[in-house]
Protein backbone atom coordinates (compact mmCIF):
# COMPACT_ATOMS: atom_id res chain seq x y z
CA UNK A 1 0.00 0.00 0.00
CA UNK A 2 2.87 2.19 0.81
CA UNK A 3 4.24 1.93 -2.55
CA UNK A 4 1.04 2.51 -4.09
CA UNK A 5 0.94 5.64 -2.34
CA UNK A 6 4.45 6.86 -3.00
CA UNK A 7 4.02 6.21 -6.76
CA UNK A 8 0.51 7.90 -6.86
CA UNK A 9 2.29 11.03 -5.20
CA UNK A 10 4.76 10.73 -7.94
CA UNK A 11 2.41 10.55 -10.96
CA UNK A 12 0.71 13.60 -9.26
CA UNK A 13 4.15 15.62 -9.26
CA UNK A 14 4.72 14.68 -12.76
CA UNK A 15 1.58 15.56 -13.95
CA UNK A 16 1.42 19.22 -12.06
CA UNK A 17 5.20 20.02 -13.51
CA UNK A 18 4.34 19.25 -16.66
CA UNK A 19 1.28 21.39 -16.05
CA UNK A 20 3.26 24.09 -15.14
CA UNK A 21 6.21 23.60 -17.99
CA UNK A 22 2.94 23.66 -20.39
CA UNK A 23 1.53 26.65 -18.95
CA UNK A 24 5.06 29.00 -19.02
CA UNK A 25 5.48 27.85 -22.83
CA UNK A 26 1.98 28.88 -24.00
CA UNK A 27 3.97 32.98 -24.07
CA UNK A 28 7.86 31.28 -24.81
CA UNK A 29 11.10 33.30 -23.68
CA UNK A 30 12.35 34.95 -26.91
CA UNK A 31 15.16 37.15 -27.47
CA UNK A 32 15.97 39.46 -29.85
CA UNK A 33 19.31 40.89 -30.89
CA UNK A 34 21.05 43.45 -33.47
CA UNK A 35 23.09 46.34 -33.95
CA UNK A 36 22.04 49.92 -34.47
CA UNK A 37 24.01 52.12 -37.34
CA UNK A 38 25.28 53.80 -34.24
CA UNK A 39 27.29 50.58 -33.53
CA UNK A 40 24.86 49.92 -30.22
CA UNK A 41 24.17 46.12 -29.42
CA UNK A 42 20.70 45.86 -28.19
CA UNK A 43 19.52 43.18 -26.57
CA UNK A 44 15.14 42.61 -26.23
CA UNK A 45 13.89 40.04 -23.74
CA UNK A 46 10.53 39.11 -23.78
CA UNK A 47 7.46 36.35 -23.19
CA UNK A 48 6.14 35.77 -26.87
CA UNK A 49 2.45 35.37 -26.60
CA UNK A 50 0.53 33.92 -29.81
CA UNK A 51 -2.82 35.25 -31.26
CA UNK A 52 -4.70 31.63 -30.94
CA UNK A 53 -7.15 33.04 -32.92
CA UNK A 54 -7.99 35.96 -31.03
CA UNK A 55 -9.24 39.63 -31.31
CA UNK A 56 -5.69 41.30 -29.76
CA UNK A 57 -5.96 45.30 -30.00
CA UNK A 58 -8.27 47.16 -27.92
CA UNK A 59 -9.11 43.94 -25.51
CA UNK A 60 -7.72 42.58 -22.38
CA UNK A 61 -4.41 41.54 -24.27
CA UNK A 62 -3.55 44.74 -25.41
CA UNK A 63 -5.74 47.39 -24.32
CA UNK A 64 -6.30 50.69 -26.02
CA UNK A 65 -5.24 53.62 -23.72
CA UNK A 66 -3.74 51.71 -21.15
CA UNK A 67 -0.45 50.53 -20.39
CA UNK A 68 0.69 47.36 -21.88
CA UNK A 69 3.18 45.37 -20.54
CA UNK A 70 4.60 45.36 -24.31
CA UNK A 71 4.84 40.87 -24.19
CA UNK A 72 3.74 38.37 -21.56
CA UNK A 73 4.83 37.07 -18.22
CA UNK A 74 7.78 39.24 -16.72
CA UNK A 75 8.51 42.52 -18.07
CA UNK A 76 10.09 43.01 -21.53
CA UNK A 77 13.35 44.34 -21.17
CA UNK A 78 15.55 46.49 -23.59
CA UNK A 79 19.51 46.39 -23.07
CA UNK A 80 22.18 48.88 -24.62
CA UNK A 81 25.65 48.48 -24.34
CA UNK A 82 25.75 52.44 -25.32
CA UNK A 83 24.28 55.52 -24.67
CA UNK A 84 21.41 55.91 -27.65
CA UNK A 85 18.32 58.00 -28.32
CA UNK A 86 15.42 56.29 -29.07
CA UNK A 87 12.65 58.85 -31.22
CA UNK A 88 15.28 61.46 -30.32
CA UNK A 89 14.87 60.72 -26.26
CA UNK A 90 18.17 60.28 -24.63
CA UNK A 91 18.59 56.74 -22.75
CA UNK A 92 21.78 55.82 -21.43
CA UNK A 93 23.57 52.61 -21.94
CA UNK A 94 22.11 50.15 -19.49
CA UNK A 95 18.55 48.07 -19.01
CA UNK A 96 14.95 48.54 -19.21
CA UNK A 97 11.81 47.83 -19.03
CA UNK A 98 9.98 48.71 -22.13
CA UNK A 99 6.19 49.31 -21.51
CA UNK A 100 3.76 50.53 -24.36
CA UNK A 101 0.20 52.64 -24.69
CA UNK A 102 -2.36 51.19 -27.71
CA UNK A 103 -4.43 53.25 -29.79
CA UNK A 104 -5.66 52.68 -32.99
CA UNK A 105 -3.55 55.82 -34.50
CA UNK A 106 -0.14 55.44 -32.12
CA UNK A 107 1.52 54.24 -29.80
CA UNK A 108 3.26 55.25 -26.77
CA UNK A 109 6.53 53.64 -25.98
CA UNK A 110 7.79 53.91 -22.44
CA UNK A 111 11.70 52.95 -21.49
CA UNK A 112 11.51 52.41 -18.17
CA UNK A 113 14.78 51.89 -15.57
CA UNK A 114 12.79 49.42 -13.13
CA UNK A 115 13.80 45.99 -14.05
CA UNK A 116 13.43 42.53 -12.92
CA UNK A 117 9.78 42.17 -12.10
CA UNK A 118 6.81 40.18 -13.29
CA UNK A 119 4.66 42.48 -15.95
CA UNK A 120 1.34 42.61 -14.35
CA UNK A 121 -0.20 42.46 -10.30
CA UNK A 122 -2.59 39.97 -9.30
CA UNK A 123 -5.07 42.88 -10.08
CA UNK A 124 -4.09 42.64 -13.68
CA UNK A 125 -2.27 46.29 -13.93
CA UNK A 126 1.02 46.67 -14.99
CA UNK A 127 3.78 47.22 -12.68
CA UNK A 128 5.30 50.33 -13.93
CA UNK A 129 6.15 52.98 -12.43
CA UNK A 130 6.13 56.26 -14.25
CA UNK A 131 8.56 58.42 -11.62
CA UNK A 132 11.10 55.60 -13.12
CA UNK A 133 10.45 56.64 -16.64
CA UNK A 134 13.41 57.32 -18.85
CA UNK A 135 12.13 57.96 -21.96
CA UNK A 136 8.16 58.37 -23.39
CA UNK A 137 7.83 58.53 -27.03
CA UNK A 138 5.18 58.61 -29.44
CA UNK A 139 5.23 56.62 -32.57
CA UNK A 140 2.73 55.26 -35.60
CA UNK A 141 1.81 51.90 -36.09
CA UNK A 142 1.57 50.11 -39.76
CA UNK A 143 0.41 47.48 -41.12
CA UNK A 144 2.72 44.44 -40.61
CA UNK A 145 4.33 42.70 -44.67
CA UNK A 146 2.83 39.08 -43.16
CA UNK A 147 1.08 38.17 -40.59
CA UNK A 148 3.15 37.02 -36.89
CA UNK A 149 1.31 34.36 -35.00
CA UNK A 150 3.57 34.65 -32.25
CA UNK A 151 4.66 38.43 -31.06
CA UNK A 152 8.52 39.10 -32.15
CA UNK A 153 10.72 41.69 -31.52
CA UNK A 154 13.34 42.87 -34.22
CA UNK A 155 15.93 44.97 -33.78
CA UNK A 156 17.56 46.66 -37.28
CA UNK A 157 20.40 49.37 -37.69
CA UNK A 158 17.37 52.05 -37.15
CA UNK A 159 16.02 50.93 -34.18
CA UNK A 160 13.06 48.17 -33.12
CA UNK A 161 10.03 46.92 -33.99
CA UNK A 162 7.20 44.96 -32.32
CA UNK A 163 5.36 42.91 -34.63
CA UNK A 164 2.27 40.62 -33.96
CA UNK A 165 -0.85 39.70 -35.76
CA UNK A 166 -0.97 42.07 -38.27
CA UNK A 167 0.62 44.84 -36.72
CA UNK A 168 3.93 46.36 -36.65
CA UNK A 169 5.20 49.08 -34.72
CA UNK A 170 8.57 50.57 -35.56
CA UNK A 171 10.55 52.54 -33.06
CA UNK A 172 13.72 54.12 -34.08
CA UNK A 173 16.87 54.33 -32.02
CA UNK A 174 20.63 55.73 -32.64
């Protein structure tokens, strides 16, 4: 009976990690990585989240006028190796959080120097805080060449983009 027991505990274990393993890789880490014309390295790390046939702008996923946690699970964050200006905004060589405000016409883009936590509360707001704010910049949305199942980052010799569905949103940087 005793090994019954101790093998039913260990099926249960099993079971809950894989659970759990299944539930993190629903949004997969994803990293993306390039070189600005400046000669910056930058460095985005993010939680990709996929579409799954869903309605994504102006919902719960990414709400219009409200801030975004700009991928899934712990915050996206942007690394520099130099100092750069992203839409003209000074940021200095370090790390960031990179946090973003929908609308149907543009977007707000918010580098942010608190790093390390999870994206959202248990109350489902984000966790930024604006007196950490580095840089806030406006820019316009397009549509994306192909449709992205899975939300990407790329990073090009003028800056970054976030792409998903069929969306892009380029942001430059120098």
């Amino acid at each position: 009976m005793k090994k019954l027991s101790t093998m039913l505990t260990a099926v249960i274990m099993i079971a809950a990690m894989l659970v759990s393993v299944t539930t993190w890789a629903q949004s997969p880490a994803a990293t993306a990585t390039g070189k600005l014309a400046s000669g910056a390295n930058i460095t985005i790390k993010y939680s990709s989240p996929s579409v799954k046939g869903r309605k994504i702008y102006g919902t719960d996923l990414v709400p219009y006028g409200k801030v975004w946690r700009a991928g899934a699970n712990e915050a996206t964050i942007l690394e520099t190796d130099k100092d750069i200006t992203i839409e003209g905004k000074a940021v200095p060589k370090g790390k960031y959080s990179i946090y973003a405000i929908a609308s149907e016409k543009d977007w707000q883009i918010i580098i942010n120097s608190q790093t390390g936590q999870w994206g959202i509360t248990r109350a489902g707001e984000t966790t930024r805080d604006a007196a950490k704010d580095v840089a806030v910049v406006t820019v316009t949305p397009k549509k994306s060449a192909a449709f992205a199942e899975a939300l990407k980052y790329v990073v090009t010799d003028k800056g970054f983009s976030i792409i998903w569905e069929n969306l892009e949103v380029p942001v430059s940087a120098k």
